[in-house]
PDB file of N, CA and C in Angstrom:
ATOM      1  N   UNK A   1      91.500  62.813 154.298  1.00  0.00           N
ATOM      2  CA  UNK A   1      92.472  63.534 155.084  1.00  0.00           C
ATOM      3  C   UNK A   1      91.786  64.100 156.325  1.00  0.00           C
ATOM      4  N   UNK A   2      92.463  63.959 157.171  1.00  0.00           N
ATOM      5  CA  UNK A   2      92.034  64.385 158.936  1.00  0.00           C
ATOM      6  C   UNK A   2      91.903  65.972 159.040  1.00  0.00           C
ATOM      7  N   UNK A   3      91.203  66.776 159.461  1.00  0.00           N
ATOM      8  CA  UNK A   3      90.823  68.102 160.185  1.00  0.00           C
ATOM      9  C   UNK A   3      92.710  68.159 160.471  1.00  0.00           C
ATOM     10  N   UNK A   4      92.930  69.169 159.991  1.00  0.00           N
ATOM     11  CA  UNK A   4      94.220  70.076 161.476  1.00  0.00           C
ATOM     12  C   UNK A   4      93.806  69.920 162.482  1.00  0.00           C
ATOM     13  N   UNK A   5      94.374  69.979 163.568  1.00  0.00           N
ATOM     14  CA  UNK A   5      93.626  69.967 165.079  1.00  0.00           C
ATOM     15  C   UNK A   5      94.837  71.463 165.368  1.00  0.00           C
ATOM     16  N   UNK A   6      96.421  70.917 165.491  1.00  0.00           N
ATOM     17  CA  UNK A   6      97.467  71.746 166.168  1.00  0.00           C
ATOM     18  C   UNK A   6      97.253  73.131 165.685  1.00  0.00           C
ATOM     19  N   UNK A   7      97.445  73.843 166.857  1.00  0.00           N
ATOM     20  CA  UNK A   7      97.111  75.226 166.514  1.00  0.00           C
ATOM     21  C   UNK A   7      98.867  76.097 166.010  1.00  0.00           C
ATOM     22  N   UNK A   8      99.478  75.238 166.408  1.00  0.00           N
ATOM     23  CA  UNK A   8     100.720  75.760 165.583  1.00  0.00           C
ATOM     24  C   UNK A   8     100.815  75.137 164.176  1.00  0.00           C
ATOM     25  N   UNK A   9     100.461  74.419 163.706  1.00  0.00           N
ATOM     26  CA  UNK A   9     100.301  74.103 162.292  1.00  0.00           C
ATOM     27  C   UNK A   9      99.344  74.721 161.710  1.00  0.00           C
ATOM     28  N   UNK A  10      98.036  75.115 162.353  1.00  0.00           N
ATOM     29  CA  UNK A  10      97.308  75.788 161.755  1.00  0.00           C
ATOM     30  C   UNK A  10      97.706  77.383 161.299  1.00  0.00           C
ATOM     31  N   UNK A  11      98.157  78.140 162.335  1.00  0.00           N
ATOM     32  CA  UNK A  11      99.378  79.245 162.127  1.00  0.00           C
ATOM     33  C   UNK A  11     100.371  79.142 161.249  1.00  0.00           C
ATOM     34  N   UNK A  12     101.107  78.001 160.994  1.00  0.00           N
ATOM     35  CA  UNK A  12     102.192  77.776 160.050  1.00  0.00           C
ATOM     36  C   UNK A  12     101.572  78.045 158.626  1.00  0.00           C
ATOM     37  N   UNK A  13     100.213  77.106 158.749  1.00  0.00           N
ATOM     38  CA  UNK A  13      99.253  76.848 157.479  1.00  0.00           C
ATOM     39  C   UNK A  13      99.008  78.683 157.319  1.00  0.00           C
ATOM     40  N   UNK A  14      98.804  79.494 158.036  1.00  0.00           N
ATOM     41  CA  UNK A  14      98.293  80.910 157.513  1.00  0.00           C
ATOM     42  C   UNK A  14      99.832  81.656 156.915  1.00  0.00           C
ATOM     43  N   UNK A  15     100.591  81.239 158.093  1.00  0.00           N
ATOM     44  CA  UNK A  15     101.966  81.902 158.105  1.00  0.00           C
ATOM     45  C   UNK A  15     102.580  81.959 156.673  1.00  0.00           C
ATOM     46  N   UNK A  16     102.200  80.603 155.520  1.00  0.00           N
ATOM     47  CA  UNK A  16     102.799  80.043 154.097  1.00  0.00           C
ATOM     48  C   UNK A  16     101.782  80.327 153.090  1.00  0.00           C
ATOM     49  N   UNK A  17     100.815  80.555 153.458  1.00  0.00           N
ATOM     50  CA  UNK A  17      99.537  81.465 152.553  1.00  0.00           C
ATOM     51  C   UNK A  17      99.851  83.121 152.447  1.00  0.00           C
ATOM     52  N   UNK A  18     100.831  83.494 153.563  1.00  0.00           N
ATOM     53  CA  UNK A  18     100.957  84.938 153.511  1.00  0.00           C
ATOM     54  C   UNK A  18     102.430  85.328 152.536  1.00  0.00           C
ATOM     55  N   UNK A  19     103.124  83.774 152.828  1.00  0.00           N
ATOM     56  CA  UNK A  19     104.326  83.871 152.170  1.00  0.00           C
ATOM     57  C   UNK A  19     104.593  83.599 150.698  1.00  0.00           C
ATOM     58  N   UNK A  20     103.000  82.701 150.182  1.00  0.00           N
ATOM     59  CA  UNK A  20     103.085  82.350 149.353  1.00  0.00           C
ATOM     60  C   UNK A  20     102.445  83.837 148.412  1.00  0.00           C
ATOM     61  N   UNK A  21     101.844  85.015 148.887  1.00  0.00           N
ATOM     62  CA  UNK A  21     100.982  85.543 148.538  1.00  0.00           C
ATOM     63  C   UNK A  21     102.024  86.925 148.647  1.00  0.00           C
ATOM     64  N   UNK A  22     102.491  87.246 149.513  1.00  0.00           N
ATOM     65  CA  UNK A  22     103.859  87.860 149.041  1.00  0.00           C
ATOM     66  C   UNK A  22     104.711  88.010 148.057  1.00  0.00           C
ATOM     67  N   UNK A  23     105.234  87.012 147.929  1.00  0.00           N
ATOM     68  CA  UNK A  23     106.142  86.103 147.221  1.00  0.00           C
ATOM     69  C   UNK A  23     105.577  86.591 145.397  1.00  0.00           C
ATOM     70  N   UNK A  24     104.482  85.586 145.252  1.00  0.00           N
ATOM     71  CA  UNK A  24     103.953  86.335 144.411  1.00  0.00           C
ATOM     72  C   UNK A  24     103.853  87.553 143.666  1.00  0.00           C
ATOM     73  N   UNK A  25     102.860  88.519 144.657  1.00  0.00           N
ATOM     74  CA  UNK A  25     102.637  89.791 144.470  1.00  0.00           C
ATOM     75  C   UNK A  25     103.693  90.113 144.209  1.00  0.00           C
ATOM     76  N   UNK A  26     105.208  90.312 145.103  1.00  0.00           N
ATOM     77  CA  UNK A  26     106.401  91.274 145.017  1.00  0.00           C
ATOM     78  C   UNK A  26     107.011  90.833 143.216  1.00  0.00           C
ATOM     79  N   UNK A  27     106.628  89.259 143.019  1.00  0.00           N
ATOM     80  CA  UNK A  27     106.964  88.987 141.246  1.00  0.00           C
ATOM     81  C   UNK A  27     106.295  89.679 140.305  1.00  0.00           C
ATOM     82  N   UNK A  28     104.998  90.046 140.447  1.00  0.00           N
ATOM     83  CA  UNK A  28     104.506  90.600 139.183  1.00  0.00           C
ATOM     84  C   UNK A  28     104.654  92.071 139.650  1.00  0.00           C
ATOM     85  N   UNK A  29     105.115  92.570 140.927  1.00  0.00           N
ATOM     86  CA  UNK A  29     105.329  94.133 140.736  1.00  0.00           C
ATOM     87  C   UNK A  29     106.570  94.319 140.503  1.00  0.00           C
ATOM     88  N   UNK A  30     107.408  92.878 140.430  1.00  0.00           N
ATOM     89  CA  UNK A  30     108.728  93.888 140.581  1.00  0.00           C
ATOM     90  C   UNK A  30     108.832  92.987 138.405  1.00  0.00           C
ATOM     91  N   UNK A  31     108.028  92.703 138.022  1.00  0.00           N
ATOM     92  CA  UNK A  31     107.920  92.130 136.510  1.00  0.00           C
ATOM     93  C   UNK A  31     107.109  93.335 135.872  1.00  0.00           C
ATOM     94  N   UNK A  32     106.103  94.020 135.958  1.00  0.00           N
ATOM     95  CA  UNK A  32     105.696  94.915 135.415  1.00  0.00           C
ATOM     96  C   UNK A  32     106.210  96.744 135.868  1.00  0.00           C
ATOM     97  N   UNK A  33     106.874  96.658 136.939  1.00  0.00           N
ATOM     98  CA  UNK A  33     106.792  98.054 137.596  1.00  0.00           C
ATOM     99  C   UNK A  33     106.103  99.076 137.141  1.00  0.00           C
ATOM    100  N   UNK A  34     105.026  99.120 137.051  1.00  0.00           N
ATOM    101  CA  UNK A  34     103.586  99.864 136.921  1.00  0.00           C
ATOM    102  C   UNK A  34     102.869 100.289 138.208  1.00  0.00           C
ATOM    103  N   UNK A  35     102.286 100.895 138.932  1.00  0.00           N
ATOM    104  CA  UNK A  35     101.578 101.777 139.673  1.00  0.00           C
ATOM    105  C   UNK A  35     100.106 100.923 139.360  1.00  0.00           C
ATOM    106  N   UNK A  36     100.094 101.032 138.143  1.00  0.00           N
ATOM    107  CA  UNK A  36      98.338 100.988 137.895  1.00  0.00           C
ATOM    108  C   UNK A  36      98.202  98.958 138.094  1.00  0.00           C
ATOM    109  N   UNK A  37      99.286  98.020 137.646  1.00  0.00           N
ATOM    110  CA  UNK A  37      99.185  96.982 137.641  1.00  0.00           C
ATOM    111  C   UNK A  37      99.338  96.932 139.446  1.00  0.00           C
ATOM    112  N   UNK A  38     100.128  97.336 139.704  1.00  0.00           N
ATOM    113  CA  UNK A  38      99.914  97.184 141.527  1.00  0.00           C
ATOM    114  C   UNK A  38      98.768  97.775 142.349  1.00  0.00           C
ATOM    115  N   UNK A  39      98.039  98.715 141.769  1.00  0.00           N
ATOM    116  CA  UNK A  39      96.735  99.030 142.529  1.00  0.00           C
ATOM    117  C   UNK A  39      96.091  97.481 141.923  1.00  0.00           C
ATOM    118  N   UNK A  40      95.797  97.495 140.657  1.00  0.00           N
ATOM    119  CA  UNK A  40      95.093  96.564 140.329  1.00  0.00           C
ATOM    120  C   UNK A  40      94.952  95.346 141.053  1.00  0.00           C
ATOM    121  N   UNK A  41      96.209  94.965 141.383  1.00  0.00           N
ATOM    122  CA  UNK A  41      96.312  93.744 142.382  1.00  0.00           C
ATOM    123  C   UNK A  41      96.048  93.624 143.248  1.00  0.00           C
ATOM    124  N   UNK A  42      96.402  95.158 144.042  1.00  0.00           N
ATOM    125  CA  UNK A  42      95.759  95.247 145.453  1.00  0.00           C
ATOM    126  C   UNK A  42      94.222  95.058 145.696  1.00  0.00           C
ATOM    127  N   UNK A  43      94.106  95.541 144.800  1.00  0.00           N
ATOM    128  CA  UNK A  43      92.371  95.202 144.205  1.00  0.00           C
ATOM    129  C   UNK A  43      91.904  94.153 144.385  1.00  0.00           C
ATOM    130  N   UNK A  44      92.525  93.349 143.967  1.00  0.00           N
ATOM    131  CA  UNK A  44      91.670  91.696 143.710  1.00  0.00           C
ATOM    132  C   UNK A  44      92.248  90.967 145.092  1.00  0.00           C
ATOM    133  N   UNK A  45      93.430  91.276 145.823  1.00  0.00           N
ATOM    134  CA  UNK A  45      93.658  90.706 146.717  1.00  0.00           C
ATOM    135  C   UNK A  45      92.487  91.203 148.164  1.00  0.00           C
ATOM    136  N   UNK A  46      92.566  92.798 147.528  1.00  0.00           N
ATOM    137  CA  UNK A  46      91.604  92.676 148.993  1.00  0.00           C
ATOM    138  C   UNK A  46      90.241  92.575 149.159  1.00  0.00           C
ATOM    139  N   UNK A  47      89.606  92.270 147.130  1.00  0.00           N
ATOM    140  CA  UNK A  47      88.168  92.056 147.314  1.00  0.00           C
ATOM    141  C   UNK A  47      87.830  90.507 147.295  1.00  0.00           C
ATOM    142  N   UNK A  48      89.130  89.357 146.899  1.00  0.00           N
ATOM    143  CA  UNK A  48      88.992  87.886 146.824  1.00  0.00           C
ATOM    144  C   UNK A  48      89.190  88.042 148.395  1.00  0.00           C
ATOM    145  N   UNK A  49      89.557  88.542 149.457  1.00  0.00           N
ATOM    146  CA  UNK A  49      89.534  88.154 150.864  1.00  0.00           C
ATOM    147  C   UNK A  49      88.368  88.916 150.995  1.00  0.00           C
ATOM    148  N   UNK A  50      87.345  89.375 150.949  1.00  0.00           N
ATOM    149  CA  UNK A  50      86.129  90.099 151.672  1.00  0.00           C
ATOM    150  C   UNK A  50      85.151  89.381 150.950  1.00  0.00           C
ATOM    151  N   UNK A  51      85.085  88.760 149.605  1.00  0.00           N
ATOM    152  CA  UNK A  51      84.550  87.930 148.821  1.00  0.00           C
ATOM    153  C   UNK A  51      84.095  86.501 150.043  1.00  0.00           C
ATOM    154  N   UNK A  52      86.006  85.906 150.316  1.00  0.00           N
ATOM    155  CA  UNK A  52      85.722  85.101 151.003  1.00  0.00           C
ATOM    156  C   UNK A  52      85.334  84.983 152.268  1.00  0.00           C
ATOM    157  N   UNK A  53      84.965  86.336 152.906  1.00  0.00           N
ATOM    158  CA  UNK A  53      85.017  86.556 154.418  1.00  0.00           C
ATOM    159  C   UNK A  53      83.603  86.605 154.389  1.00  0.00           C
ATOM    160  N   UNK A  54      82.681  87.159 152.829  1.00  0.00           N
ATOM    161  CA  UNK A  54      81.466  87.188 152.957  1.00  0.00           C
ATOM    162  C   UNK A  54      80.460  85.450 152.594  1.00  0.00           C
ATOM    163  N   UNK A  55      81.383  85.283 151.781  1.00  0.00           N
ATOM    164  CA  UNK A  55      80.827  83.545 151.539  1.00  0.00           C
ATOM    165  C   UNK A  55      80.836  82.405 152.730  1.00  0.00           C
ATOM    166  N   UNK A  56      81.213  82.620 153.486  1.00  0.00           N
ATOM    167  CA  UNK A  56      81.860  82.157 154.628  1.00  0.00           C
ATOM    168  C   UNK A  56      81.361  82.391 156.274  1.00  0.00           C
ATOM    169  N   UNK A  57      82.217  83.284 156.518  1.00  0.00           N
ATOM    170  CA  UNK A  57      81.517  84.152 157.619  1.00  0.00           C
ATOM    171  C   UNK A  57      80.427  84.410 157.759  1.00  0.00           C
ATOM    172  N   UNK A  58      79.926  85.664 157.412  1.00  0.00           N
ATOM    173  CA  UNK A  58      78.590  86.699 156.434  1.00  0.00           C
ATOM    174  C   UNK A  58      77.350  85.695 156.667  1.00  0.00           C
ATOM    175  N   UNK A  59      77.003  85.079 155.580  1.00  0.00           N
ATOM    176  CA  UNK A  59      76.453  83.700 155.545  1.00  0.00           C
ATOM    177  C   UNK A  59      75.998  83.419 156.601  1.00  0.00           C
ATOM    178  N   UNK A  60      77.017  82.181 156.985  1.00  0.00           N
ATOM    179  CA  UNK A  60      76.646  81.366 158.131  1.00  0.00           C
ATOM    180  C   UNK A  60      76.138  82.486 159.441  1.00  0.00           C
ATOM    181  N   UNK A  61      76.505  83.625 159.667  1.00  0.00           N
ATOM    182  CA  UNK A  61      76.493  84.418 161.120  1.00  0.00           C
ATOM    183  C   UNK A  61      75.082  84.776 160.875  1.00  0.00           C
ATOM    184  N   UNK A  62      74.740  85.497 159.902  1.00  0.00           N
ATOM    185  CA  UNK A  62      73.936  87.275 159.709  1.00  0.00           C
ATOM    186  C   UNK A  62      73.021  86.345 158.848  1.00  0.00           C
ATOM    187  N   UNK A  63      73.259  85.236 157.877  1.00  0.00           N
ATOM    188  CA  UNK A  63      71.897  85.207 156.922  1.00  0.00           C
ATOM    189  C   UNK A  63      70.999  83.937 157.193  1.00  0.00           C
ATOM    190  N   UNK A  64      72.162  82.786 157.595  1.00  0.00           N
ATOM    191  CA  UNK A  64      71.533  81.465 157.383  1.00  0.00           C
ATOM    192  C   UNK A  64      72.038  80.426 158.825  1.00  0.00           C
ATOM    193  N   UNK A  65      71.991  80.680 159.378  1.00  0.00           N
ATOM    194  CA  UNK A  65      73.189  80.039 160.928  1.00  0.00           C
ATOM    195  C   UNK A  65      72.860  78.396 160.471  1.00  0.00           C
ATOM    196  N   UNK A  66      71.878  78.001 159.433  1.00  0.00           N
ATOM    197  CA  UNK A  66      71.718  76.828 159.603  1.00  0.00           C
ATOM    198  C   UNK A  66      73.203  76.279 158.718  1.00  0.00           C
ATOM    199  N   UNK A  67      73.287  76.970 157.734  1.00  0.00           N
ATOM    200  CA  UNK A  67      74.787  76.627 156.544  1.00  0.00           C
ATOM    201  C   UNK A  67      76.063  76.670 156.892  1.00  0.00           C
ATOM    202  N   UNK A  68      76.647  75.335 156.894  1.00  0.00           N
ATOM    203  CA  UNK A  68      78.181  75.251 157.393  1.00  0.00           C
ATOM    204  C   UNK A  68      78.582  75.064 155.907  1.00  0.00           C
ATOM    205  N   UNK A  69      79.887  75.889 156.067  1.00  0.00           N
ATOM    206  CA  UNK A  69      80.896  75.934 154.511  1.00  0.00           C
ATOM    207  C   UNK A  69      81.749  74.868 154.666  1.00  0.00           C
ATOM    208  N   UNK A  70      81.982  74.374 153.265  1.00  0.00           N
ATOM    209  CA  UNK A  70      82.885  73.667 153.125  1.00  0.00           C
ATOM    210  C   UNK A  70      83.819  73.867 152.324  1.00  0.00           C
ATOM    211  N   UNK A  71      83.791  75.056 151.360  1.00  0.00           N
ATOM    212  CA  UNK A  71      84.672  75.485 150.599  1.00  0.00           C
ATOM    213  C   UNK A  71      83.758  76.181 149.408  1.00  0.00           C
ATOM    214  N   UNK A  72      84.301  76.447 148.523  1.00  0.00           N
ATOM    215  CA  UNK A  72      83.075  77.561 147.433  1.00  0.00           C
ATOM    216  C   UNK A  72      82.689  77.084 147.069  1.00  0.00           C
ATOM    217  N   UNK A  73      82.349  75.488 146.591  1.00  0.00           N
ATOM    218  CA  UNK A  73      81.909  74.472 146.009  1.00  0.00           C
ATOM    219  C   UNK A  73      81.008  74.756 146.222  1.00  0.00           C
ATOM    220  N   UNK A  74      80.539  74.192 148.306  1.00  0.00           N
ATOM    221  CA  UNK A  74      79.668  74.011 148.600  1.00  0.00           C
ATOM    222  C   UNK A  74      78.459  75.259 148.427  1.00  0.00           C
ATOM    223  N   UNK A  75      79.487  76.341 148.774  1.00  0.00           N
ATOM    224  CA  UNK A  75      78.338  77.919 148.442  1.00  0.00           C
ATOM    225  C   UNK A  75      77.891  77.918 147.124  1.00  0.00           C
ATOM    226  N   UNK A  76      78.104  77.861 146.720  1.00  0.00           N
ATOM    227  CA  UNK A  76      77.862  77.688 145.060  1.00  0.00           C
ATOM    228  C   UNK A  76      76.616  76.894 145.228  1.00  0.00           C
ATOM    229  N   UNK A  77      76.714  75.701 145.325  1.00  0.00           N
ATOM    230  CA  UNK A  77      75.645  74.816 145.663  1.00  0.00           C
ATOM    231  C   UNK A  77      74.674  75.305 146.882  1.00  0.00           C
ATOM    232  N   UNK A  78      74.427  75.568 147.349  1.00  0.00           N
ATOM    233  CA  UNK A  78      74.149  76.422 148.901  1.00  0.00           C
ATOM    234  C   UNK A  78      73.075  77.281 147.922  1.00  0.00           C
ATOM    235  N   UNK A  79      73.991  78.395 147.353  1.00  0.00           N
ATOM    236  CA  UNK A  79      72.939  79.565 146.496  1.00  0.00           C
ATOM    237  C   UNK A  79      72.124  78.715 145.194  1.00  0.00           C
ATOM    238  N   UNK A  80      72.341  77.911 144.405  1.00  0.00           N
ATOM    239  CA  UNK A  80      71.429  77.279 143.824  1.00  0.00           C
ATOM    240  C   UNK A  80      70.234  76.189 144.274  1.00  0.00           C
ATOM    241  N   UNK A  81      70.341  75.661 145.675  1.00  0.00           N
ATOM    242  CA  UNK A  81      69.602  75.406 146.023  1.00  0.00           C
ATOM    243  C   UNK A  81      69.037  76.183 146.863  1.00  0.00           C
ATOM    244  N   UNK A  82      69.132  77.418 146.978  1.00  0.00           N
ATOM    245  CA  UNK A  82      68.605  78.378 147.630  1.00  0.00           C
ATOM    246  C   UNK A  82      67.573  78.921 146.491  1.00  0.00           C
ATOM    247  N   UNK A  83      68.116  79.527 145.224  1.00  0.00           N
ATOM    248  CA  UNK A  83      67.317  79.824 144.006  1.00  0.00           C
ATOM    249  C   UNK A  83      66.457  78.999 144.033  1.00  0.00           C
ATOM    250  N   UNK A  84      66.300  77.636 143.408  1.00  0.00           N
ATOM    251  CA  UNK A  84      65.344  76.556 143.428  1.00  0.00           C
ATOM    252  C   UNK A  84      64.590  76.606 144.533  1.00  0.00           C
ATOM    253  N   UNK A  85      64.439  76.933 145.546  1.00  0.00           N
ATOM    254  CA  UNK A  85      63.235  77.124 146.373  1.00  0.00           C
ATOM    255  C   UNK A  85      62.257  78.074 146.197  1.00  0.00           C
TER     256      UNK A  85
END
């Protein structure tokens, strides 16, 4: 499969990650109506995005400029052949 290039598809592509992630969230808060299950979530939503902003970003900028990501696979692999050295 080809790179995105269009920058309005690429926007669309964020635009349906936000909708899909919405969408979601508003189901299990409006399925449990709990306080503590909705912090909880907020939780994991905003440490799986700083997770990925650090595997990613972080990385490549501040630790290693030589490492391009390709997805967590590759980090994964990235830090074990990092260990092994």
């Amino acid at each position: 499969m080809a790179d995105l290039k269009s920058k309005r598809l690429i926007y669309l592509k964020g635009f349906l990650f936000l909708v899909i992630l919405l969408f979601a969230a508003g189901l299990i808060i409006a399925q449990t109506r709990s306080w503590q299950i909705t912090l909880l979530l907020l939780l994991v939503i905003w440490s799986a995005a700083r997770l990925y902003y650090f595997m990613f970003y972080v990385i490549e900028k501040y630790v290693d400029p030589e490492y391009k990501f390709a997805g967590i696979t590759s980090f994964l692999q990235y830090l074990l052949r990092k260990k092994q050295k």
